[in-house]
C-alpha atoms as a PDB file:
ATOM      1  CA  UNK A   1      -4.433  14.646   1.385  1.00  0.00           C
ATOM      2  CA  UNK A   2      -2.738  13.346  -1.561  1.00  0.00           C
ATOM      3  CA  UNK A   3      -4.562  14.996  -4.278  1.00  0.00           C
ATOM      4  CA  UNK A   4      -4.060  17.880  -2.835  1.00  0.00           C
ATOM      5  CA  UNK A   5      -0.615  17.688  -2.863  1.00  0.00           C
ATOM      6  CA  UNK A   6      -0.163  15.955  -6.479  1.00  0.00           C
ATOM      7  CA  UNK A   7      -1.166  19.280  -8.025  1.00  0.00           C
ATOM      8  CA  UNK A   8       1.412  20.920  -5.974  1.00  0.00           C
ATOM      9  CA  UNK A   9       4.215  18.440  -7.621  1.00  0.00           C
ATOM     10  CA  UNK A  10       7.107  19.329  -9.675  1.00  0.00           C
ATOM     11  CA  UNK A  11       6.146  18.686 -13.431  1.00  0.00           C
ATOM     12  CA  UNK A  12       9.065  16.427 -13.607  1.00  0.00           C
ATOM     13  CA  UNK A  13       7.823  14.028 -11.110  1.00  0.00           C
ATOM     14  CA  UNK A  14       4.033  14.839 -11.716  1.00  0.00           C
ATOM     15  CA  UNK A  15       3.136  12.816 -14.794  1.00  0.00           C
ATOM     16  CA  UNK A  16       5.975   9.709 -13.378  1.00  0.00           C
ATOM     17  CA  UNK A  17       6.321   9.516 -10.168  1.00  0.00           C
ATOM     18  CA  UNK A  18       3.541  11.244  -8.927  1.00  0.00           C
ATOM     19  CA  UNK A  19       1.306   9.051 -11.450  1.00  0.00           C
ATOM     20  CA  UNK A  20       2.310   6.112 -10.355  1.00  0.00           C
ATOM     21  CA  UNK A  21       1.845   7.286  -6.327  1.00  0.00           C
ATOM     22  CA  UNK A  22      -1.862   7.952  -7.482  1.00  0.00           C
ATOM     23  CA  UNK A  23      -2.591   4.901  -8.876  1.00  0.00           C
ATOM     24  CA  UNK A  24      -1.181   2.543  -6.313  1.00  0.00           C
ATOM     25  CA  UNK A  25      -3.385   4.325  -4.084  1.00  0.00           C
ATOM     26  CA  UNK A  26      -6.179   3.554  -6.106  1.00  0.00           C
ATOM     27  CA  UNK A  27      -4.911  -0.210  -6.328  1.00  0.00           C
ATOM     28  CA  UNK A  28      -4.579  -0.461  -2.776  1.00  0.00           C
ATOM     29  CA  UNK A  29      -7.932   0.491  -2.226  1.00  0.00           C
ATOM     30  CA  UNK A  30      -9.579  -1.955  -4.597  1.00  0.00           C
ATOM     31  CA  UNK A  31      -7.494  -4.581  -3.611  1.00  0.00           C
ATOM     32  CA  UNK A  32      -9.163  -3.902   0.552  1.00  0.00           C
ATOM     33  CA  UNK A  33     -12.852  -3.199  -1.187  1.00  0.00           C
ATOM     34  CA  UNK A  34     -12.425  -7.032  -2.959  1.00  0.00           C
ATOM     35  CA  UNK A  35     -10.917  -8.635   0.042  1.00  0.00           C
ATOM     36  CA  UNK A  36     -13.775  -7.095   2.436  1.00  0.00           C
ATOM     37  CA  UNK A  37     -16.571  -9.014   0.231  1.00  0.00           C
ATOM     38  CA  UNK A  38     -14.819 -12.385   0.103  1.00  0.00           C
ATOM     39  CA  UNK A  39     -15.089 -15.450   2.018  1.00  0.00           C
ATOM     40  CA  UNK A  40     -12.339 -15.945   4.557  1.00  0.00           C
ATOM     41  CA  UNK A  41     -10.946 -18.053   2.696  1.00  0.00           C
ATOM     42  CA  UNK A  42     -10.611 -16.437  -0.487  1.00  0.00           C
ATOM     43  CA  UNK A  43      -9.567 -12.762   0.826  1.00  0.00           C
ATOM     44  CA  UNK A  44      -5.592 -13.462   2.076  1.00  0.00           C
ATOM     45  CA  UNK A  45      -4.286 -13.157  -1.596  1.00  0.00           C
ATOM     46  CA  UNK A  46      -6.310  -9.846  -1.458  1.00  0.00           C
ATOM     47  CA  UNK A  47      -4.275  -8.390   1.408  1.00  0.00           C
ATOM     48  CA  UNK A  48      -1.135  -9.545   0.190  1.00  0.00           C
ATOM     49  CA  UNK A  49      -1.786  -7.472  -2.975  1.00  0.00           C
ATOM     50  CA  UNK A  50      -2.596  -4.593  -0.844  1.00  0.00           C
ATOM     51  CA  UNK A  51       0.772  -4.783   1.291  1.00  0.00           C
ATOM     52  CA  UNK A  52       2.831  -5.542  -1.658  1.00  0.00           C
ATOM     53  CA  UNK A  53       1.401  -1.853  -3.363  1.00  0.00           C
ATOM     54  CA  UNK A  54       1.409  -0.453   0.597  1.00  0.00           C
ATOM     55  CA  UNK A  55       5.005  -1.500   0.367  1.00  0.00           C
ATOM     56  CA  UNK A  56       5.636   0.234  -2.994  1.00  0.00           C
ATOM     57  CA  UNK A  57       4.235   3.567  -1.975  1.00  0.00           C
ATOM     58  CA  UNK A  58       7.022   3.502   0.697  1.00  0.00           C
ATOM     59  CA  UNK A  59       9.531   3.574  -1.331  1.00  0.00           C
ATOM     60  CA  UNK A  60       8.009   6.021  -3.467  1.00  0.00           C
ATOM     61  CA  UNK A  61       7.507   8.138  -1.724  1.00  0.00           C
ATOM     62  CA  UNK A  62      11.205   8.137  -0.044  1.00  0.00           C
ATOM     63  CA  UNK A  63      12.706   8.560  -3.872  1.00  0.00           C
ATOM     64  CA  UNK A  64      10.148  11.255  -3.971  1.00  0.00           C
ATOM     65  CA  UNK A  65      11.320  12.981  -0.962  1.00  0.00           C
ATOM     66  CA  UNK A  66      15.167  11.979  -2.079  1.00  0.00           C
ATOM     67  CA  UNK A  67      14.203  13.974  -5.266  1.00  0.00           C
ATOM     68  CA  UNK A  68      13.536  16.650  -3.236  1.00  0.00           C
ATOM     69  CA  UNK A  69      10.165  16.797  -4.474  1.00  0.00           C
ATOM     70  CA  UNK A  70       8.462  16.328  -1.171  1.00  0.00           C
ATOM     71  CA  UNK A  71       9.783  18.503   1.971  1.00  0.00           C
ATOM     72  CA  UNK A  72      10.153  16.487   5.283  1.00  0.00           C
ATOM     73  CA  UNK A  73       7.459  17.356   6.870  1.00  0.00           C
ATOM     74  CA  UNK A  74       5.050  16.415   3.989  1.00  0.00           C
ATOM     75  CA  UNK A  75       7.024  12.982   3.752  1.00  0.00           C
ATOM     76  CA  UNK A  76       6.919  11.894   7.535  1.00  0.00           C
ATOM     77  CA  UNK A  77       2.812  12.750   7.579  1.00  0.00           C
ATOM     78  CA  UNK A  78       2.941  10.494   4.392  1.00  0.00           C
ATOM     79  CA  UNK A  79       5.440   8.041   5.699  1.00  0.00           C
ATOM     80  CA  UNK A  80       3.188   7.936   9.226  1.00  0.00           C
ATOM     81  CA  UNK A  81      -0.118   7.165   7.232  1.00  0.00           C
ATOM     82  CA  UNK A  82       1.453   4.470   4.698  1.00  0.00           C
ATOM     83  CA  UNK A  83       3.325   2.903   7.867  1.00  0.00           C
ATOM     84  CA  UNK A  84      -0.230   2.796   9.662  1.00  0.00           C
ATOM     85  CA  UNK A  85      -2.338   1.364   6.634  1.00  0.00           C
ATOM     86  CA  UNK A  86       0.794  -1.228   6.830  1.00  0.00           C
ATOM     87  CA  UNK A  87       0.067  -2.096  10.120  1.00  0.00           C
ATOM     88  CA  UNK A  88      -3.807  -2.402   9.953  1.00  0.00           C
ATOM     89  CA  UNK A  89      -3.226  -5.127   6.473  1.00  0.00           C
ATOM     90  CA  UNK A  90      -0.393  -7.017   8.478  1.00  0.00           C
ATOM     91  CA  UNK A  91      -2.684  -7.336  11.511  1.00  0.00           C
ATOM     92  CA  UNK A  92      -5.729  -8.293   8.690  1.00  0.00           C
ATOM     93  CA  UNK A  93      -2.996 -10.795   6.990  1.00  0.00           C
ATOM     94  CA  UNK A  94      -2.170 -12.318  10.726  1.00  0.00           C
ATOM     95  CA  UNK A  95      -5.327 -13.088  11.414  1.00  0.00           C
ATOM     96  CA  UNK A  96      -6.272 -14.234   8.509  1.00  0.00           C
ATOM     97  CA  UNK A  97      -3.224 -17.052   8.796  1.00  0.00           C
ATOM     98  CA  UNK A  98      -4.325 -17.760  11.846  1.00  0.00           C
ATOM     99  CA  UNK A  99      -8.059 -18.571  10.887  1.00  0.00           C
ATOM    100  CA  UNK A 100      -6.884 -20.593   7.783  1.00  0.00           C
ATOM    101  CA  UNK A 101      -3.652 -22.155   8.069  1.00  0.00           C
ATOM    102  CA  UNK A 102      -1.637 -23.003   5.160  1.00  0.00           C
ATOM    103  CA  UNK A 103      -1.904 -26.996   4.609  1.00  0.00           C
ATOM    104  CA  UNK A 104       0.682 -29.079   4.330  1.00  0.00           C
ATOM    105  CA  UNK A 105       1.339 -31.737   1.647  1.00  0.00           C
ATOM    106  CA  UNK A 106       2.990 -34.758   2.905  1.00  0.00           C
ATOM    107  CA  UNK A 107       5.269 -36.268   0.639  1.00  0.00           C
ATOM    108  CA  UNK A 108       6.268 -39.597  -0.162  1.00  0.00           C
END
C-alpha cells in the first residue's frame, strides 16, 4: 500500500519525508524478523525498537497529512494500520514482561 502511494508523493516531501516513512517501515520490519528468532529472553529490546519506529511513523505521517501531502482518507487507512501494528507489538511487549520480569537489585 505504501509504495504505491510514495510514487504518488509531492516531490517536496518525496525524497524527505516520504524517505524517511519508507525506511522506518523497513526498520520496523527487521526489528519483528530479529525479535521472532530470539530467545525469550533476548527479543523485548527487539519490540521496543519496533514500537519506538511504529511510534515515529505516527507522527509522520500526521505532519505528512498536516502538509497536505496525504488526503484524509489515505491518512486514516494509514493511521488505522500503524495504530493496529501498535497494538499487536504492545500486546507482544506485554507478554513478553510478563514471561520475564524485570529483576530487581536490592540495595544496601
Amino acid at each position: 500500500m505504501w509504495v504505491s502511494f510514495y510514487q504518488l508523493l509531492p516531490k517536496i516531501h518525496r525524497y524527505s519525508l516520504g524517505l524517511k516513512i519508507d525506511n522506518l517501515f523497513v526498520e520496523v520490519i527487521e526489528a519483528i524478523s530479529i525479535a521472532t528468532f530470539l530467545s525469550r529472553e533476548e527479543k523485548q529490546p527487539w519490540v521496543r525498537l519496533a514500537i519506538r519506529k511504529n511510534d515515529t511513523l505516527k507522527v509522520l505521517f500526521m505532519i505528512l497529512w498536516e502538509a497536505r501531502s496525504l488526503k484524509d482518507k489515505n491518512y486514516i487507512i494509514f493511521s488505522e494500520k500503524i495504530e493496529e501494528i501498535g497494538k499487536m507489538l504492545g500486546g507482544w511487549n506485554g507478554q513478553l514482561l510478563k514471561q520475564n520480569p524485570p529483576t530487581r537489585v536490592e540495595g544496601k
